[in-house]
PDB file of N, CA and C in Angstrom:
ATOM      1  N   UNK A   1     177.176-138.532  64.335  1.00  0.00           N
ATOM      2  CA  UNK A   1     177.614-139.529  63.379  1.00  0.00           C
ATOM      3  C   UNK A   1     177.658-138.881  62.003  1.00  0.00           C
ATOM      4  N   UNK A   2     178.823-139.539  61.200  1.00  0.00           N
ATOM      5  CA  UNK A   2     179.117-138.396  59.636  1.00  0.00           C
ATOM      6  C   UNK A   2     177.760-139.047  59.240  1.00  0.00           C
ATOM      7  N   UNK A   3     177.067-138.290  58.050  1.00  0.00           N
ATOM      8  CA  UNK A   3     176.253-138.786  57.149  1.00  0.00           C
ATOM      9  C   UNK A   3     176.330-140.000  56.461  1.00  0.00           C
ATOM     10  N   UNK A   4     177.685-140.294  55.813  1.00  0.00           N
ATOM     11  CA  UNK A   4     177.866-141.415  55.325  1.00  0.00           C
ATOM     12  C   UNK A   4     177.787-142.594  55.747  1.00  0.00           C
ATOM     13  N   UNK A   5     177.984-142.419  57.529  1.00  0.00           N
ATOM     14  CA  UNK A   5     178.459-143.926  58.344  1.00  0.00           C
ATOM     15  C   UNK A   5     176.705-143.726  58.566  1.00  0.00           C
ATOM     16  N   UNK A   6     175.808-142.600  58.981  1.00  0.00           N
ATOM     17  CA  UNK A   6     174.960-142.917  59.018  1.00  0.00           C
ATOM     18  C   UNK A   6     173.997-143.570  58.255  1.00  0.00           C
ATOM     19  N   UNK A   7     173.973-143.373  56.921  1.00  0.00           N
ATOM     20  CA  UNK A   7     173.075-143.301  56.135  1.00  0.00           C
ATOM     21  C   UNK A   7     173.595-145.600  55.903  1.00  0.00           C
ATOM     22  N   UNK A   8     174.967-145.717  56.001  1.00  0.00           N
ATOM     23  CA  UNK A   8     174.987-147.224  56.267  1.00  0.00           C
ATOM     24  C   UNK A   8     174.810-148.072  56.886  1.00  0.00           C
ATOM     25  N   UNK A   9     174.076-147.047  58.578  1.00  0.00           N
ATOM     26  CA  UNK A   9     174.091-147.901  59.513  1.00  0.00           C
ATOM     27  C   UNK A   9     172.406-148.051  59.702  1.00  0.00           C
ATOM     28  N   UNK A  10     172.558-149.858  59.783  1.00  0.00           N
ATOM     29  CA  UNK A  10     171.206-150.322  59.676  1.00  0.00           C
ATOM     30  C   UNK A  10     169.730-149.730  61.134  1.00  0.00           C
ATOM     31  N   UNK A  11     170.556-149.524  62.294  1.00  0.00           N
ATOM     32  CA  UNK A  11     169.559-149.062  63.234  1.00  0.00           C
ATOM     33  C   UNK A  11     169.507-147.408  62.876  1.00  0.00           C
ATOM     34  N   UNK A  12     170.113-146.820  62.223  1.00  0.00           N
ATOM     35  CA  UNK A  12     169.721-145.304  61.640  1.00  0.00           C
ATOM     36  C   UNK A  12     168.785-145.656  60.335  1.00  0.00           C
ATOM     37  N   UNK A  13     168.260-146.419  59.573  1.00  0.00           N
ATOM     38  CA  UNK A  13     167.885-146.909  58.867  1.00  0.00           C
ATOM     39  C   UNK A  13     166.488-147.622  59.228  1.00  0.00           C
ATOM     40  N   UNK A  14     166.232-148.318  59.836  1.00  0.00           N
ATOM     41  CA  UNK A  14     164.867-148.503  60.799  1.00  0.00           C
ATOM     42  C   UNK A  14     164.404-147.575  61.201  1.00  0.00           C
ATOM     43  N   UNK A  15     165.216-146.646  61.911  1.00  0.00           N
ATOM     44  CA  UNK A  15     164.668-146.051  62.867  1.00  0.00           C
ATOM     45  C   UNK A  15     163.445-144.831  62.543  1.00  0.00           C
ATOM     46  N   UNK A  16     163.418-144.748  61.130  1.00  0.00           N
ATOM     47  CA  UNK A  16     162.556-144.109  60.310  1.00  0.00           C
ATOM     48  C   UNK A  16     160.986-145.554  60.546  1.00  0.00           C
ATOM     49  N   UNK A  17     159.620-144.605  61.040  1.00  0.00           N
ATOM     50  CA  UNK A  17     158.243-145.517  60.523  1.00  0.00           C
ATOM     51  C   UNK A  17     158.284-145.613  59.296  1.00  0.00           C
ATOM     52  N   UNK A  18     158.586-144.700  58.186  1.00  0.00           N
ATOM     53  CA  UNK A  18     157.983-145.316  56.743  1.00  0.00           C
ATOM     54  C   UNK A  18     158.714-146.640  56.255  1.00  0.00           C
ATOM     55  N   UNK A  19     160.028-146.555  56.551  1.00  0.00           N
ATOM     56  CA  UNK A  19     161.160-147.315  55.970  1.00  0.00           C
ATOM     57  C   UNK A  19     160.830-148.568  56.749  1.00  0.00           C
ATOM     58  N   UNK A  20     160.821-148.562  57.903  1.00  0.00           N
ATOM     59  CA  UNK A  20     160.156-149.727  58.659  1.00  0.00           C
ATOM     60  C   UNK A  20     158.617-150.209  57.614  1.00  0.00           C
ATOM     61  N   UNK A  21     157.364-149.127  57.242  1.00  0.00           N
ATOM     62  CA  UNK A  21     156.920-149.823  56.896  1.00  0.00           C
ATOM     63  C   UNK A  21     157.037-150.542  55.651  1.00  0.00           C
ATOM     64  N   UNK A  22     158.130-150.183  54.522  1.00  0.00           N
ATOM     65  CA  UNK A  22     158.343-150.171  53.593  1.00  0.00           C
ATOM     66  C   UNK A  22     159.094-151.728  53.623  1.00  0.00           C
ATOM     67  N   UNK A  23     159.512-152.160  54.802  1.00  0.00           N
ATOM     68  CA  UNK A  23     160.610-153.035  55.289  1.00  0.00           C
ATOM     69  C   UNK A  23     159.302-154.348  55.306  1.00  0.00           C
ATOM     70  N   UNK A  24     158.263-154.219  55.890  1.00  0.00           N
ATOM     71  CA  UNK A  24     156.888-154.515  56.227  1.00  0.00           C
ATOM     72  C   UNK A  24     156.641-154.992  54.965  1.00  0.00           C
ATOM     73  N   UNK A  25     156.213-153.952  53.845  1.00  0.00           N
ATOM     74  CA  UNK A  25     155.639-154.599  52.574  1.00  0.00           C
ATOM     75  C   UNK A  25     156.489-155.815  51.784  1.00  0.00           C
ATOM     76  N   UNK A  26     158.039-155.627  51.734  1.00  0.00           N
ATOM     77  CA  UNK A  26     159.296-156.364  51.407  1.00  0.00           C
ATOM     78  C   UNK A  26     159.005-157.567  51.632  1.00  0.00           C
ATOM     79  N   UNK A  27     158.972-157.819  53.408  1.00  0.00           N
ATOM     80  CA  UNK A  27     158.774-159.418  53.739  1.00  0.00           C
ATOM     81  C   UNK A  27     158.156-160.019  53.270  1.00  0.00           C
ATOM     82  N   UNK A  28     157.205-159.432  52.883  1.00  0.00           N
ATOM     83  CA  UNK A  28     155.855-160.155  51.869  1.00  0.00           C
ATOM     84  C   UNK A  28     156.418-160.954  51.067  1.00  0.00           C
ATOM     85  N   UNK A  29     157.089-159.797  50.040  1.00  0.00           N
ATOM     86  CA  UNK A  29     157.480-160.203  48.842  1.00  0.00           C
ATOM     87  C   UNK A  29     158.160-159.198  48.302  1.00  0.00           C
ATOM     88  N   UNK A  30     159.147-159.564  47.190  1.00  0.00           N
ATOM     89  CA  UNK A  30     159.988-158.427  46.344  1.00  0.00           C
ATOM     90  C   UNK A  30     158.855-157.314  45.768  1.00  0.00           C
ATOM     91  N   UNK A  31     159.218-156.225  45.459  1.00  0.00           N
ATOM     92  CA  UNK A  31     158.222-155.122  45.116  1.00  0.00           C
ATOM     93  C   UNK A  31     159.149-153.910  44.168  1.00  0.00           C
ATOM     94  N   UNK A  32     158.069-153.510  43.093  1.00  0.00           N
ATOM     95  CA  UNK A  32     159.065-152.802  42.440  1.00  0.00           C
ATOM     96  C   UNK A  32     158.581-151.330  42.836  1.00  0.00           C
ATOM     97  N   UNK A  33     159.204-150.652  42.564  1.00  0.00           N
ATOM     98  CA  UNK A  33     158.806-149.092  43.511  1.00  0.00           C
ATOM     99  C   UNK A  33     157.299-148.753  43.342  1.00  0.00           C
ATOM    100  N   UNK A  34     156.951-148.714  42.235  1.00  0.00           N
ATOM    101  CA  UNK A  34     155.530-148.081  41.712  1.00  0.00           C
ATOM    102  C   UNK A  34     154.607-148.799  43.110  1.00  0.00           C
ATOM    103  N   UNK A  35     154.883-150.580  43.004  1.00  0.00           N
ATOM    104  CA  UNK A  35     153.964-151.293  43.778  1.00  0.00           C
ATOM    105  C   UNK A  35     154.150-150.259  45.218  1.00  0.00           C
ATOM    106  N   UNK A  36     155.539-150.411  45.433  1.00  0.00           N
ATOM    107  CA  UNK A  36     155.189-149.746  47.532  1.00  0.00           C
ATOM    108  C   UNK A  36     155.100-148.561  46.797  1.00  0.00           C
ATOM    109  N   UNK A  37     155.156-147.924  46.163  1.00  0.00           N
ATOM    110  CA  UNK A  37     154.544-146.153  46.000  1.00  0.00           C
ATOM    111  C   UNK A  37     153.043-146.044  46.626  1.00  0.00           C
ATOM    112  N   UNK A  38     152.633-147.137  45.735  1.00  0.00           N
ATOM    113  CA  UNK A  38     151.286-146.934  46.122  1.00  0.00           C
ATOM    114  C   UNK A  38     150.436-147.335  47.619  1.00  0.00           C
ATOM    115  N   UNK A  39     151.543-147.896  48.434  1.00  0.00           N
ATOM    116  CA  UNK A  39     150.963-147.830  50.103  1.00  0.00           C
ATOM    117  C   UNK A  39     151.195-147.064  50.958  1.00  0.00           C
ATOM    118  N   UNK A  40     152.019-145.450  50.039  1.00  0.00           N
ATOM    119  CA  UNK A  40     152.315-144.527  50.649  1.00  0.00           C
ATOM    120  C   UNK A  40     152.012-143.350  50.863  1.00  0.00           C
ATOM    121  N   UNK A  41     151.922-142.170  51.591  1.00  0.00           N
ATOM    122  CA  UNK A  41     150.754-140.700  50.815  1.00  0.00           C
ATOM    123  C   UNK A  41     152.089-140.038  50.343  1.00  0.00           C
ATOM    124  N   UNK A  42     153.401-140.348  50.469  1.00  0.00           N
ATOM    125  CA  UNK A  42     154.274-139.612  49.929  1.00  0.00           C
ATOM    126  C   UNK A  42     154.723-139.792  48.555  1.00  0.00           C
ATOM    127  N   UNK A  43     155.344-138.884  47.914  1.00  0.00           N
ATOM    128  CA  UNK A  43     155.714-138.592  46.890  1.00  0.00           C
ATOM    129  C   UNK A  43     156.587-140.024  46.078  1.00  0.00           C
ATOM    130  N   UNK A  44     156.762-140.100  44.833  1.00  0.00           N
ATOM    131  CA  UNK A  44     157.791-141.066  44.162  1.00  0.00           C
ATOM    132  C   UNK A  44     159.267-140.362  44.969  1.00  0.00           C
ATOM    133  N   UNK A  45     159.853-139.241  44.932  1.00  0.00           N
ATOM    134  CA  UNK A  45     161.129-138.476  45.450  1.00  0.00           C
ATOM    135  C   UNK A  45     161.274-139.479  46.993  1.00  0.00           C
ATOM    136  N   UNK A  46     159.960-138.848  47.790  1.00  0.00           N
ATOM    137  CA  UNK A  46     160.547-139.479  49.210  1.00  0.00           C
ATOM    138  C   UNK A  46     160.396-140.747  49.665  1.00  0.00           C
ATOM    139  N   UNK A  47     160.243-141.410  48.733  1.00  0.00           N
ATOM    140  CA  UNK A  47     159.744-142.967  48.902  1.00  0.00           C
ATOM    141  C   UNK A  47     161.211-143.464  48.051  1.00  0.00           C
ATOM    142  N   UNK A  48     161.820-143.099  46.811  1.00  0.00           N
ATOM    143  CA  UNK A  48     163.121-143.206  46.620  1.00  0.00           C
ATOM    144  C   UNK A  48     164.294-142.967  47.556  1.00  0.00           C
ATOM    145  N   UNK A  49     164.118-141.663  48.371  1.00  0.00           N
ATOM    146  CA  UNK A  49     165.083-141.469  49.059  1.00  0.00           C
ATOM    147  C   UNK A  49     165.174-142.897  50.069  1.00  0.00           C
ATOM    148  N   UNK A  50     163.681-143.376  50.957  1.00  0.00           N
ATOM    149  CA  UNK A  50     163.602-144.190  51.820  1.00  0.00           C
ATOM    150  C   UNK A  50     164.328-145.626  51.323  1.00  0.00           C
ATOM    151  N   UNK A  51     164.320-145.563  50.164  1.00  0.00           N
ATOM    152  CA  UNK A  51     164.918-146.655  49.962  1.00  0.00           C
ATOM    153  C   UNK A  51     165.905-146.710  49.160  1.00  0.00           C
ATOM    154  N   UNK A  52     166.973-145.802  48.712  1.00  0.00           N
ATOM    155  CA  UNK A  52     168.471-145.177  48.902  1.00  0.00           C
ATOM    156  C   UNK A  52     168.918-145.713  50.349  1.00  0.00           C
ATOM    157  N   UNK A  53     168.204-145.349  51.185  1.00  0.00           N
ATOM    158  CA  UNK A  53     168.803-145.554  53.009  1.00  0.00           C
ATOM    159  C   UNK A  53     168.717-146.803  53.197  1.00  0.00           C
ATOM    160  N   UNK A  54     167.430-147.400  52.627  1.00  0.00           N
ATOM    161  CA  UNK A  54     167.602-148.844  53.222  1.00  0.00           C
ATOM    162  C   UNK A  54     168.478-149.674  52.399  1.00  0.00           C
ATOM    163  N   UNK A  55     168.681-149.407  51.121  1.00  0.00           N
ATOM    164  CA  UNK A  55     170.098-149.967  50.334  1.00  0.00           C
ATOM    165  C   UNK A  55     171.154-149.621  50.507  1.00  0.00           C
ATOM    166  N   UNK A  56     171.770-148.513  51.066  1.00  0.00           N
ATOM    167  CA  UNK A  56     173.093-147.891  51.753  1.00  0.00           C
ATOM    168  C   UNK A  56     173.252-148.783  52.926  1.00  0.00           C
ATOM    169  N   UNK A  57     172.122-149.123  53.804  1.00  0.00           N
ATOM    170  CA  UNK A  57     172.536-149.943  55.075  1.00  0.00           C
ATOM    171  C   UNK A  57     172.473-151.467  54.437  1.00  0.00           C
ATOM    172  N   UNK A  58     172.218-152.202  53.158  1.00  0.00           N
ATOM    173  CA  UNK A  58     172.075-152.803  52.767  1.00  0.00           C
ATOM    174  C   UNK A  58     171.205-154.016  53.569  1.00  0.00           C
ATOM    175  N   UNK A  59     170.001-153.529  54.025  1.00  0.00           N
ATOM    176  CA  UNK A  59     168.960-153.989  54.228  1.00  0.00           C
ATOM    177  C   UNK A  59     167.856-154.776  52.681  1.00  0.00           C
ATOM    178  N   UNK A  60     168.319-153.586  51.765  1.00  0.00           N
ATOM    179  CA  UNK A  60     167.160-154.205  50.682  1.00  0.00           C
ATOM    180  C   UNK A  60     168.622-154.306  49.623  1.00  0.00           C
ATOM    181  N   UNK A  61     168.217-154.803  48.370  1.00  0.00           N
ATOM    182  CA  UNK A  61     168.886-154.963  46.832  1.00  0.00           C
ATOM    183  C   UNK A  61     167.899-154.759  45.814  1.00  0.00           C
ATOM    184  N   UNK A  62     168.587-154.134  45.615  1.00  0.00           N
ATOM    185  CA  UNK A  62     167.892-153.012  43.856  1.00  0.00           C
ATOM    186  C   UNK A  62     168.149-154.265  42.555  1.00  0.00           C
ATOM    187  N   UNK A  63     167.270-154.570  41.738  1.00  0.00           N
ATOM    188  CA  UNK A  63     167.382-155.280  40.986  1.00  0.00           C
ATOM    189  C   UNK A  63     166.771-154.968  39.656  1.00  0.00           C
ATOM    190  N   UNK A  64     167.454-154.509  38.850  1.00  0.00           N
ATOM    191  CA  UNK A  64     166.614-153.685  37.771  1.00  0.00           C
ATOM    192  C   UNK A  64     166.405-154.665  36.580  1.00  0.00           C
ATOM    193  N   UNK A  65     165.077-155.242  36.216  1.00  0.00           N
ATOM    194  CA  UNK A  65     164.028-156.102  35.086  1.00  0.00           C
ATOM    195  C   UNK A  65     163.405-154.827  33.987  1.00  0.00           C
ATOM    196  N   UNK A  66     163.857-154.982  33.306  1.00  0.00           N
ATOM    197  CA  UNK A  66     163.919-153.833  32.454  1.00  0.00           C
ATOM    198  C   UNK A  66     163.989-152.642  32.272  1.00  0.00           C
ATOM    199  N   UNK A  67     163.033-151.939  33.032  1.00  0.00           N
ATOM    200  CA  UNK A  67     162.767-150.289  33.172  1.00  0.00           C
ATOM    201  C   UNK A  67     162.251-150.207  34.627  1.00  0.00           C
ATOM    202  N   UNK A  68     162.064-151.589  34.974  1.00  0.00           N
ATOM    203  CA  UNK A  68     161.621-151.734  36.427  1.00  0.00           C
ATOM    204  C   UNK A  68     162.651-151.879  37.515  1.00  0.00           C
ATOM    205  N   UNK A  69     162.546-150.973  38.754  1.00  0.00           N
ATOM    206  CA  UNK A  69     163.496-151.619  39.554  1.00  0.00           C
ATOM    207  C   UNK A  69     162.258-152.231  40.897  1.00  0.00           C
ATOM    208  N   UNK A  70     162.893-153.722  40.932  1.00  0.00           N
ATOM    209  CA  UNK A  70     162.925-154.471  42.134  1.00  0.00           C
ATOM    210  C   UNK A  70     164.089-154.256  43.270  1.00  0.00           C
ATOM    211  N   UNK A  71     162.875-154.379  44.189  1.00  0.00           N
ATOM    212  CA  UNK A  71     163.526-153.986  45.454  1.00  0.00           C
ATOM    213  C   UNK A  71     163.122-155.167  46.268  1.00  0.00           C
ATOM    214  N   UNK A  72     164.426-156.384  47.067  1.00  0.00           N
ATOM    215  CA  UNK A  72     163.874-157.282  47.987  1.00  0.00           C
ATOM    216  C   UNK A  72     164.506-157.237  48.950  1.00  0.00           C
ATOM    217  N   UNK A  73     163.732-157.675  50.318  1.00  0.00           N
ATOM    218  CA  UNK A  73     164.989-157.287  51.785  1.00  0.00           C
ATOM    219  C   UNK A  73     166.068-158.477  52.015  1.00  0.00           C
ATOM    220  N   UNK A  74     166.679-157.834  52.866  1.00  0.00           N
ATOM    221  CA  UNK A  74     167.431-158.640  53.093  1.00  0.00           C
ATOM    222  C   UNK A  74     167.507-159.265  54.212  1.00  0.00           C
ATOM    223  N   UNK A  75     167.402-159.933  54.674  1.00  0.00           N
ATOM    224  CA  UNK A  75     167.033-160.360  56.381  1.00  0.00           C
ATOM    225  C   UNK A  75     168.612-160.485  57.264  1.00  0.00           C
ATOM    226  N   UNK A  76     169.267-161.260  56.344  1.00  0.00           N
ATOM    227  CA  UNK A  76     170.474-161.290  57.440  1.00  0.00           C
ATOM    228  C   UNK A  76     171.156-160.488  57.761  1.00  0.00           C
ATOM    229  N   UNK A  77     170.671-158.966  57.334  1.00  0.00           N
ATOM    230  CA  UNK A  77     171.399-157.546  57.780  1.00  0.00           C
ATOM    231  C   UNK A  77     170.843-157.037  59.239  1.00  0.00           C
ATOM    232  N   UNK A  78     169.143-157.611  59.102  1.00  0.00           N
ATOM    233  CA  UNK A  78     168.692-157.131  60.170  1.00  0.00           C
ATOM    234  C   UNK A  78     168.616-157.772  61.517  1.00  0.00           C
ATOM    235  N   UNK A  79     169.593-159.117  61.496  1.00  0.00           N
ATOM    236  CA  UNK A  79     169.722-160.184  62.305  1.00  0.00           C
ATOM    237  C   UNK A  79     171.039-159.544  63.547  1.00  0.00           C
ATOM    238  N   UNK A  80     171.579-158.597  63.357  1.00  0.00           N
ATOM    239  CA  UNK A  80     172.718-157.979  64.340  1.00  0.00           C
ATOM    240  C   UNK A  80     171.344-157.226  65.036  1.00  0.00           C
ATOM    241  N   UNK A  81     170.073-156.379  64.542  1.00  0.00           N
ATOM    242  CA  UNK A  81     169.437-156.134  65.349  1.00  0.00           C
ATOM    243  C   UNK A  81     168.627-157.219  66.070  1.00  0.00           C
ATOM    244  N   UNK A  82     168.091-158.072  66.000  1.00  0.00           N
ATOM    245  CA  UNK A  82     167.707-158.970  66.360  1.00  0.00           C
ATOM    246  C   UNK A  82     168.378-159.544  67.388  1.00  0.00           C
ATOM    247  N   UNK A  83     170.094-159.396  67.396  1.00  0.00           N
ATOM    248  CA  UNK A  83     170.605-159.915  68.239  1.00  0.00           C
ATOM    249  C   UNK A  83     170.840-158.959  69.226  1.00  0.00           C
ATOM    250  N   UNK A  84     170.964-157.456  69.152  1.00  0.00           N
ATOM    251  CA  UNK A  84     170.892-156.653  70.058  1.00  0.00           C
ATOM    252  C   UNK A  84     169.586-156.595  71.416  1.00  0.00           C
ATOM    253  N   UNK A  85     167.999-156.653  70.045  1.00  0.00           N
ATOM    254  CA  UNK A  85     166.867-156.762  71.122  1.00  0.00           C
ATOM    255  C   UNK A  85     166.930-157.943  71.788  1.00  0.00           C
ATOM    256  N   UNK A  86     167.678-159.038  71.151  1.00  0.00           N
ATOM    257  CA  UNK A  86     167.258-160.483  72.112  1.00  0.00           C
ATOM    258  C   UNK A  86     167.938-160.168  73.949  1.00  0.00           C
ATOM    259  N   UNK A  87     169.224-159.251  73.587  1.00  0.00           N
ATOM    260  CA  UNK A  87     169.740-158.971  74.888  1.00  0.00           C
ATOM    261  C   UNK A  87     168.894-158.603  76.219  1.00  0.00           C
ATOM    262  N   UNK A  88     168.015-157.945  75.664  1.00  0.00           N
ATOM    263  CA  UNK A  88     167.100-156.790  76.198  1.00  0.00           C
ATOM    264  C   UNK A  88     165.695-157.311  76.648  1.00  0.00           C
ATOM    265  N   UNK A  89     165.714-158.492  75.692  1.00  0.00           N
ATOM    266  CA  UNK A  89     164.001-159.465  76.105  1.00  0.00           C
ATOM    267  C   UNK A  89     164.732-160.390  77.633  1.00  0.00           C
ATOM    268  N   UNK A  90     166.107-160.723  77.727  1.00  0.00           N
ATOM    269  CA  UNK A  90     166.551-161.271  78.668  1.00  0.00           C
ATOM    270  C   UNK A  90     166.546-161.220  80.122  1.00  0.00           C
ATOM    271  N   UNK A  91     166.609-159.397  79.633  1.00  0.00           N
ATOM    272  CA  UNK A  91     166.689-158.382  80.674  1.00  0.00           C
ATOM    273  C   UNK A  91     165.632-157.903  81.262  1.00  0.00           C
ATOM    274  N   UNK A  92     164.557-158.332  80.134  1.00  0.00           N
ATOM    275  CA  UNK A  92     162.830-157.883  81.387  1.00  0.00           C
ATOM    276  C   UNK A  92     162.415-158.993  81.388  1.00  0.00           C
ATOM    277  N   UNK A  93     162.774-160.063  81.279  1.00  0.00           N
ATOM    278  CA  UNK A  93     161.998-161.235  81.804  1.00  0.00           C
ATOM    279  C   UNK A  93     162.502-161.558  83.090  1.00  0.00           C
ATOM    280  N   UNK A  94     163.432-161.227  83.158  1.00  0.00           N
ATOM    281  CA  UNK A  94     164.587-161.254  84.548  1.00  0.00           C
ATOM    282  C   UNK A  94     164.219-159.987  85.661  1.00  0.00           C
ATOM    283  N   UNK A  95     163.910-158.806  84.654  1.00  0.00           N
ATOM    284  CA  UNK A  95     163.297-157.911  85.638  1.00  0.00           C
ATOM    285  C   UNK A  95     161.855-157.780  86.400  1.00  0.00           C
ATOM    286  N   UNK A  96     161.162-157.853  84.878  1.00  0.00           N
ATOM    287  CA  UNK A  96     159.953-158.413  85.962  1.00  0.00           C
ATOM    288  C   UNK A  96     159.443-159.682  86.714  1.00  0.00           C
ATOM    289  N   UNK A  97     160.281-160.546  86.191  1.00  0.00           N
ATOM    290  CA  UNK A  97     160.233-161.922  87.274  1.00  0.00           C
ATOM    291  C   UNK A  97     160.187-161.573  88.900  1.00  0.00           C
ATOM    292  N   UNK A  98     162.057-160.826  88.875  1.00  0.00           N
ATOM    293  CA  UNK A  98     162.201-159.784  90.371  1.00  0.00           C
ATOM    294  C   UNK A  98     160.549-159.043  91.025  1.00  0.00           C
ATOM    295  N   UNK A  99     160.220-158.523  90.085  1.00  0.00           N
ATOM    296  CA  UNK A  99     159.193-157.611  90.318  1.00  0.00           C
ATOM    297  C   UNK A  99     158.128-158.654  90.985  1.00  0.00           C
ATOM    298  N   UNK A 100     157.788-159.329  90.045  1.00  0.00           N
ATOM    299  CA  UNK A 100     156.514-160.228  90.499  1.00  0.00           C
ATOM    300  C   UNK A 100     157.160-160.758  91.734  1.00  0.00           C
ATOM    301  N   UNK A 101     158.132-161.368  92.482  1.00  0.00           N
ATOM    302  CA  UNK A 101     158.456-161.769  93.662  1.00  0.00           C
ATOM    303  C   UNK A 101     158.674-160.779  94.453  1.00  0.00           C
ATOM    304  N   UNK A 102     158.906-160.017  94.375  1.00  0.00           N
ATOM    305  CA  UNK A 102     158.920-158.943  95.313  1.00  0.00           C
ATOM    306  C   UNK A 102     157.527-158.458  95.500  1.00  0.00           C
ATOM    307  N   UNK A 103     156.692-158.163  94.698  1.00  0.00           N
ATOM    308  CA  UNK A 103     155.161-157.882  94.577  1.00  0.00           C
ATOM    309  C   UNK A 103     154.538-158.805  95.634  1.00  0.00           C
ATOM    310  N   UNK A 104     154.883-160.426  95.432  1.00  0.00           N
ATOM    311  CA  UNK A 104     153.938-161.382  95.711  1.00  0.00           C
ATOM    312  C   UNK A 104     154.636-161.245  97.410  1.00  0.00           C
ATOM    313  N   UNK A 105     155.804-161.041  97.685  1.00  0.00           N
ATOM    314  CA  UNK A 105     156.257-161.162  99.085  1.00  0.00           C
ATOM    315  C   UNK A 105     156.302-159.919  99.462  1.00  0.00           C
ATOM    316  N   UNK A 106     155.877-158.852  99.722  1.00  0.00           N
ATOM    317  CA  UNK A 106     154.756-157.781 100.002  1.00  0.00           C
ATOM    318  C   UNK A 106     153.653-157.806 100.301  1.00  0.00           C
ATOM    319  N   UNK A 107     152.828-158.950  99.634  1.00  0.00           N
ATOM    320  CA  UNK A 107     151.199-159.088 100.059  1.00  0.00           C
ATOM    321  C   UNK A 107     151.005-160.185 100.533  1.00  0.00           C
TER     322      UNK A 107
END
């Protein structure tokens, strides 16, 4: 995938733990960088980059209050994933249902 389509596409964008957890602190509440800097051991640089990616996939919005930038998520970006895993919760409740009947008519 080019860089560009990647860096917009929201499951290349999760798929990072920090950014996920960074995604984590968001739901809370809006946060301006300094605040999630500080739940991180990484640098101001790679904690910017993480959230360059998550505003390219437009997961979060940059909102700059004076010298401060706010950062809040966005939820209805991450709702196409949501609709992808719901496919998939369908698919093992259905599978192991099979399983458990087949299990139980075995013993």
């Amino acid at each position: 995938m080019h860089r560009a389509q990647a860096s917009s596409d929201v499951y290349h964008a999760i798929a990072d733990p920090t950014r996920r957890a960074i995604l984590d602190k968001l739901r809370t509440a809006p946060a301006a960088v300094n605040a999630i800097l500080g739940d991180f051991p990484q640098s101001r640089p790679a904690i910017s980059k993480h959230l360059r990616v998550l505003r390219e996939a437009r997961i979060v919005v940059e909102q700059r209050v004076g010298r401060e930038r706010i950062y809040r998520i966005r939820p209805e970006k991450l709702h196409q994933v949501a609709t992808w895993i719901e496919g998939y919760r369908s698919f093992w409740q259905s599978s192991l249902e099979n399983l458990k009947n087949y299990l139980e008519a075995e013993s």
